[in-house]
C-alpha atoms as a PDB file:
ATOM      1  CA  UNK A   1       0.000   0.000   0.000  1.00  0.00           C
ATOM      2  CA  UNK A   2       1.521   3.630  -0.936  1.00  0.00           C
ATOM      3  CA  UNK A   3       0.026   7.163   0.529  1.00  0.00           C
ATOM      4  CA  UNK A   4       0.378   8.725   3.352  1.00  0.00           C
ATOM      5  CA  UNK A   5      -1.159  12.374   4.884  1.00  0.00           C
ATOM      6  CA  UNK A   6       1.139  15.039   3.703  1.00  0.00           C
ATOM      7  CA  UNK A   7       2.979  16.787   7.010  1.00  0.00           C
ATOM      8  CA  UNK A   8       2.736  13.350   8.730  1.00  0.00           C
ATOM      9  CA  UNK A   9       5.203  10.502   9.271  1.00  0.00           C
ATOM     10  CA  UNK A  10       4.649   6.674   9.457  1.00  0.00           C
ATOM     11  CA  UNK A  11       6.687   4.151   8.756  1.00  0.00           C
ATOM     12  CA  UNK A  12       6.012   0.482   7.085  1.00  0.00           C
ATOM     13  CA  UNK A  13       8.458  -2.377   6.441  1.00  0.00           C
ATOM     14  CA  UNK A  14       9.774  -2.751   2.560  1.00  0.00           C
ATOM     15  CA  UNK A  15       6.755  -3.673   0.726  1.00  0.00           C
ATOM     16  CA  UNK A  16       7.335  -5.256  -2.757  1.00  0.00           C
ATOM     17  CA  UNK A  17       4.452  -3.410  -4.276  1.00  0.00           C
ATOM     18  CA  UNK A  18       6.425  -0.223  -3.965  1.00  0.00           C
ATOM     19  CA  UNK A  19       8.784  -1.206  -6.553  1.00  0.00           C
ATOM     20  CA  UNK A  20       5.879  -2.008  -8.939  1.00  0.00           C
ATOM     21  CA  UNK A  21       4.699   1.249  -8.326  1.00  0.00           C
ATOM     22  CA  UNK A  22       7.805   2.500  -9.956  1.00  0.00           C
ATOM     23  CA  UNK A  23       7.583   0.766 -12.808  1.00  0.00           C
ATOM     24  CA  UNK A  24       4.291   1.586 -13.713  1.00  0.00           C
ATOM     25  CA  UNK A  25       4.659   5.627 -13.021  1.00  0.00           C
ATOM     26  CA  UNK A  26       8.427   5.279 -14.580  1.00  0.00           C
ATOM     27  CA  UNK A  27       6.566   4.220 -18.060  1.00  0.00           C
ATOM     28  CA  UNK A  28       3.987   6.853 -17.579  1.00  0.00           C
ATOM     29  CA  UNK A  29       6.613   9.509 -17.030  1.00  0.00           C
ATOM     30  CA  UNK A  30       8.814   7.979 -19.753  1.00  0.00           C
ATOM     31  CA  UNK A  31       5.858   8.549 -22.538  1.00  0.00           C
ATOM     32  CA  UNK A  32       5.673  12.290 -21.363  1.00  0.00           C
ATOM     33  CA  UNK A  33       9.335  13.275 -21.221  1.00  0.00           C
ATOM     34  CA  UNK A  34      10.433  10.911 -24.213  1.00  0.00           C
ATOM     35  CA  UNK A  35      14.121  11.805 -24.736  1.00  0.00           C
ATOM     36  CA  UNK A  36      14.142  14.495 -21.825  1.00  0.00           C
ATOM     37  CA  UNK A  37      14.583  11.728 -19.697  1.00  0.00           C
ATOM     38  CA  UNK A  38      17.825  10.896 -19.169  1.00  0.00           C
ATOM     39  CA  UNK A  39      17.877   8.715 -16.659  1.00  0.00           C
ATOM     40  CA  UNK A  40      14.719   7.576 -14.503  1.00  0.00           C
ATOM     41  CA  UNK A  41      15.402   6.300 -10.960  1.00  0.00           C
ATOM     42  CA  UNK A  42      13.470   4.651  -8.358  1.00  0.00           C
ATOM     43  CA  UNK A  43      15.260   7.056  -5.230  1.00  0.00           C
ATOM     44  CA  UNK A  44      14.508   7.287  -1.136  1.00  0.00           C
ATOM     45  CA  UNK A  45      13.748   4.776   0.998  1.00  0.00           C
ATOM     46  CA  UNK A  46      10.938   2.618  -0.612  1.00  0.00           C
ATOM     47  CA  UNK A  47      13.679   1.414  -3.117  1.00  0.00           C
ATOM     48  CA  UNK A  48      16.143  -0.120  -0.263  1.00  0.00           C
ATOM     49  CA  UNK A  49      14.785  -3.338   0.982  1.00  0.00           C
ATOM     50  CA  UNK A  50      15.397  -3.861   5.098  1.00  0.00           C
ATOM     51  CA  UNK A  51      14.781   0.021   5.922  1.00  0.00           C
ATOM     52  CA  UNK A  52      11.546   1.624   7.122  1.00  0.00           C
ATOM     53  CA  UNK A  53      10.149   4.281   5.063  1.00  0.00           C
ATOM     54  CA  UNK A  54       7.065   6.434   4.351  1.00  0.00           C
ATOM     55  CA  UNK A  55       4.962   4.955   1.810  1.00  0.00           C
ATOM     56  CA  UNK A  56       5.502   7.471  -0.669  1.00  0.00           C
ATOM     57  CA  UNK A  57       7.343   6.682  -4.160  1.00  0.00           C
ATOM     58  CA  UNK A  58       9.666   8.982  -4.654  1.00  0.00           C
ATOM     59  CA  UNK A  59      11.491   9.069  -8.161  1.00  0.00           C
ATOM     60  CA  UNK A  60      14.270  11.374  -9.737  1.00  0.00           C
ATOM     61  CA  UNK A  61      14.630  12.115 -13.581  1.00  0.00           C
ATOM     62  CA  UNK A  62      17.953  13.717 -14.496  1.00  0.00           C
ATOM     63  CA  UNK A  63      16.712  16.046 -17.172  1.00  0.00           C
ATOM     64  CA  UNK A  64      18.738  18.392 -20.196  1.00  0.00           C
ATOM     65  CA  UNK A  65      17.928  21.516 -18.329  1.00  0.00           C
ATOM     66  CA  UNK A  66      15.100  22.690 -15.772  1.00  0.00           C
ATOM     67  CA  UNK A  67      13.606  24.806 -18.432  1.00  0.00           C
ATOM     68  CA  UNK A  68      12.760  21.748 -20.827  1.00  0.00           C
ATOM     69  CA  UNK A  69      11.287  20.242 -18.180  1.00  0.00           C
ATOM     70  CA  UNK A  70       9.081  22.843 -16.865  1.00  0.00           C
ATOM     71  CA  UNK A  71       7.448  22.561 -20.522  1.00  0.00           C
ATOM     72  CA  UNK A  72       6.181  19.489 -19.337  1.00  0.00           C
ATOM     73  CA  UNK A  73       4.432  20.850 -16.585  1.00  0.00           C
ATOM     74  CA  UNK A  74       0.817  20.565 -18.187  1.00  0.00           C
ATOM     75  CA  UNK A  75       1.133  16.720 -19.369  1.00  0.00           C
ATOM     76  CA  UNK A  76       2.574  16.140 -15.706  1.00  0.00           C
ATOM     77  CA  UNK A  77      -0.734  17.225 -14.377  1.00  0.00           C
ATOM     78  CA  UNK A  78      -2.506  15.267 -16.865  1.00  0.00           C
ATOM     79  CA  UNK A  79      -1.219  11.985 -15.480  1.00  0.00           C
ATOM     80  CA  UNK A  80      -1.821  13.480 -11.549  1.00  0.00           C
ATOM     81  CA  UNK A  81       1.633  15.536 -10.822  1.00  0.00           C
ATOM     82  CA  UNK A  82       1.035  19.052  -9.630  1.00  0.00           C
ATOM     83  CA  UNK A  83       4.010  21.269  -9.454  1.00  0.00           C
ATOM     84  CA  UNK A  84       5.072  22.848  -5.722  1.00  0.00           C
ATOM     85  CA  UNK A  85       6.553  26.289  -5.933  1.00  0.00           C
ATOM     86  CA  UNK A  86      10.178  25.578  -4.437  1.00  0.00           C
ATOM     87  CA  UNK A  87      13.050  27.347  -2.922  1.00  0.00           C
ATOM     88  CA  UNK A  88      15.714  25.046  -4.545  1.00  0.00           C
ATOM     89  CA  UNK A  89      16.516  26.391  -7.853  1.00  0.00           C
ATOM     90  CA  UNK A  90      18.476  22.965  -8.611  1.00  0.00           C
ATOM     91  CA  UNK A  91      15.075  21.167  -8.783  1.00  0.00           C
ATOM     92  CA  UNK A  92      11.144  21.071 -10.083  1.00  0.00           C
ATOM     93  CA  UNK A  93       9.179  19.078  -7.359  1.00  0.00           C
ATOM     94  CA  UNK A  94       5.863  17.772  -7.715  1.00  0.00           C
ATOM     95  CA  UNK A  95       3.520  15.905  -5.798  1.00  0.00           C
ATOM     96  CA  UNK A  96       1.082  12.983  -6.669  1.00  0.00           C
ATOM     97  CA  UNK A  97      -2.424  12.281  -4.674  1.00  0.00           C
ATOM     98  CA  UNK A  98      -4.494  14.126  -2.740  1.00  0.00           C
ATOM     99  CA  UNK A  99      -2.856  15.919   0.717  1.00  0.00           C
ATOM    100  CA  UNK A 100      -5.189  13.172   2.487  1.00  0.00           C
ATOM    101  CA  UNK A 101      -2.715  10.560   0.542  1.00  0.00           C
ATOM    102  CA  UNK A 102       0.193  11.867  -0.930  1.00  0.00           C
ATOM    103  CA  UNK A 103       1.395   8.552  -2.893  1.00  0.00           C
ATOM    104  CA  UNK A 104       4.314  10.263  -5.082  1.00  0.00           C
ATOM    105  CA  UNK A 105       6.881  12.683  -5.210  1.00  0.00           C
ATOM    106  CA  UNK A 106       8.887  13.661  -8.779  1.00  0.00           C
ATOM    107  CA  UNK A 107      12.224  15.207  -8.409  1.00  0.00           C
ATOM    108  CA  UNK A 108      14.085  16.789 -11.753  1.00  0.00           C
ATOM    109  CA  UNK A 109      17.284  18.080 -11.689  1.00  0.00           C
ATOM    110  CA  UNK A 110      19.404  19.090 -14.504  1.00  0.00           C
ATOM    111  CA  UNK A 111      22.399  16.631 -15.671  1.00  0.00           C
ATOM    112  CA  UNK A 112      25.384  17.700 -13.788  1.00  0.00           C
ATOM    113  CA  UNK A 113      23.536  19.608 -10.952  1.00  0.00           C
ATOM    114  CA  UNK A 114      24.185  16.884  -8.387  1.00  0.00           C
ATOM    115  CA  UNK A 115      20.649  17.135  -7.455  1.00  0.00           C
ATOM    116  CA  UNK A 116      19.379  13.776  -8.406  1.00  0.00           C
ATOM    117  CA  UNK A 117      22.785  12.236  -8.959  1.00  0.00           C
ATOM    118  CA  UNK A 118      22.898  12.725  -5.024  1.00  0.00           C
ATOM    119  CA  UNK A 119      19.759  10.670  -4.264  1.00  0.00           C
ATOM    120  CA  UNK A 120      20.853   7.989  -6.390  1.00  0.00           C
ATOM    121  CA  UNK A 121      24.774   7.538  -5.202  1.00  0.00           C
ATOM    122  CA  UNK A 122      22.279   7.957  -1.632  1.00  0.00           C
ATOM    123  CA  UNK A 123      20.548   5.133  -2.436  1.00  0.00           C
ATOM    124  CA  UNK A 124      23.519   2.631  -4.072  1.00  0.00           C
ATOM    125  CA  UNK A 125      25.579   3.140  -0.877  1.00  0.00           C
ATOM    126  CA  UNK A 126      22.531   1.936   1.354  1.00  0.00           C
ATOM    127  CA  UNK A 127      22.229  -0.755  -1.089  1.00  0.00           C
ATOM    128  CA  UNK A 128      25.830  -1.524  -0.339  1.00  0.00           C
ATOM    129  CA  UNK A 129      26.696  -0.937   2.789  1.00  0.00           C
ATOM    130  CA  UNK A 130      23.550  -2.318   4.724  1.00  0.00           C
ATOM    131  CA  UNK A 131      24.919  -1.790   8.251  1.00  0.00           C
ATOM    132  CA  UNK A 132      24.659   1.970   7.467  1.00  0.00           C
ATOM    133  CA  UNK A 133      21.100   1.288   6.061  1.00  0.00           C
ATOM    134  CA  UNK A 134      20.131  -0.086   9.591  1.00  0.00           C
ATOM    135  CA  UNK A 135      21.579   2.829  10.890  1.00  0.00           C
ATOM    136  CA  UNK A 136      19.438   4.730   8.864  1.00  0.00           C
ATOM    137  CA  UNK A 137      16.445   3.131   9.793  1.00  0.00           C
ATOM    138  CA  UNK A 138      17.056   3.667  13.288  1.00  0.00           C
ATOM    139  CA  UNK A 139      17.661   7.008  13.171  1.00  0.00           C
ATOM    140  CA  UNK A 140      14.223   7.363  11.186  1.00  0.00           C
ATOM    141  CA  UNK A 141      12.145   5.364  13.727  1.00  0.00           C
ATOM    142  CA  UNK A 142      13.244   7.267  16.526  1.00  0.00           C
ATOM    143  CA  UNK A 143      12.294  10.669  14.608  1.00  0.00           C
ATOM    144  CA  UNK A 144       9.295   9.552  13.369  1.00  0.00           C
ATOM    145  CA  UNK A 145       8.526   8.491  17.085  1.00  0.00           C
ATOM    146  CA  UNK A 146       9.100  11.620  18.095  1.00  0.00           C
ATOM    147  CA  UNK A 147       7.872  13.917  14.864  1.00  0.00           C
ATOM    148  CA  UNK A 148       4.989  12.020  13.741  1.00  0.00           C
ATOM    149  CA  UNK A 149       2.954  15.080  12.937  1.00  0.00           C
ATOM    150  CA  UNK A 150       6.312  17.207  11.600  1.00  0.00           C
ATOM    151  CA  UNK A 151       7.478  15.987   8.287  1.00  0.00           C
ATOM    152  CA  UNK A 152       9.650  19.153   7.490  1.00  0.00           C
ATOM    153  CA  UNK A 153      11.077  18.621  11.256  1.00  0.00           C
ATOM    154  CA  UNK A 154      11.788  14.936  10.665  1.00  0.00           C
ATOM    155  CA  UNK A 155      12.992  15.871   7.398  1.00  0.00           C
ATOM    156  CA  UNK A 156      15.748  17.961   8.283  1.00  0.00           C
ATOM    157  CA  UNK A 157      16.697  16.221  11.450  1.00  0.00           C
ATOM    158  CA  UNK A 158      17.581  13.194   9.149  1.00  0.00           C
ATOM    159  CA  UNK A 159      19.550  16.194   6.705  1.00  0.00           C
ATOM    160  CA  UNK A 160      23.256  15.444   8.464  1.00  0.00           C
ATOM    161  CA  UNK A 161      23.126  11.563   8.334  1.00  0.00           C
ATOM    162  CA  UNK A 162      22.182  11.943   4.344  1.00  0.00           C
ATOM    163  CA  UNK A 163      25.406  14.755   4.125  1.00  0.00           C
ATOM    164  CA  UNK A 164      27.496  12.638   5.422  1.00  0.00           C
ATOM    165  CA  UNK A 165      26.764   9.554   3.495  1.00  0.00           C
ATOM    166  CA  UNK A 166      26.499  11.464   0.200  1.00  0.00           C
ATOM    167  CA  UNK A 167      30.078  12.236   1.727  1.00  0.00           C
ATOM    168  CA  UNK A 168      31.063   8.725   1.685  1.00  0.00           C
ATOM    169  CA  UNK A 169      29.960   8.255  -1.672  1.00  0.00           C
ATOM    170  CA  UNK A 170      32.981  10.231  -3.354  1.00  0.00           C
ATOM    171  CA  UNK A 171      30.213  11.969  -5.589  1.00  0.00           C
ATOM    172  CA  UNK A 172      30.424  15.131  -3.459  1.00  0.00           C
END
């Protein structure tokens, strides 16, 4: 099951049906950005089996430039992605599913920007390295214990482990 209440956090166990989420919106997204898409990647926490995570698909397209993609702004929202206004200028963000049930979030950053290229090197060294991944986890539980009703809270208390694994990656 994916969706969750936007501005809340809970936590579920790796469910398979998550990655068949991404597959199906990845195809979707595919057909709207055609060539635009330069790479396509199932990022954050519901692609790492063995760590907790919101039930929200998030997934990162590395795009030519933020300006192409903002032309697809209009077929986004045809397929249920609505745009947030953003104070990153490395990224477009949008949302899928009502606030009651937010069930997917888009990132785009442009080739080179580090943006996306981040959360993927993010996810491959959790993939790798899975005694970090449980220390990951464990650092989520206990702020989503304590910031259950405080996403952007929980959000950026989590911020210095990410840093300093995107450190580790060698990307940075």
């Amino acid at each position: 099951m994916i969706g969750l209440k936007r501005g809340t956090v809970k936590l579920n166990e790796y469910d398979p049906n998550w990655h068949r989420s991404f597959v199906q919106e990845a195809k979707k997204l595919k057909r709207v950005f055609g060539q635009d898409a330069l790479n396509i990647q199932h990022v954050g926490s519901t692609a790492i089996r063995g760590i907790l995570a919101k039930p929200i698909i998030d997934i990162g397209i590395i795009v030519p430039s933020l300006r192409i993609a903002k032309s697809y702004t209009k077929k986004l929202k045809d397929i249920g992605y609505e745009l947030k206004p953003e104070d990153k200028k490395e990224r477009l963000f949008f949302t899928k599913g009502p606030a009651e049930k937010r069930t997917h979030y888009l990132h785009l950053g442009k080739i080179g920007s580090g943006y996306v290229e981040d959360m993927i090197s993010f996810r491959d060294y959790l993939l790798e390295h899975k005694d970090i991944a449980k220390q990951y986890s464990q650092l989520k539980t206990k702020l989503a214990e304590k910031y259950k009703d405080a996403r952007e809270v929980y959000a950026q208390k989590k911020k210095k482990m990410i840093e300093q694994i995107i450190k580790r990656t060698g990307k940075v």
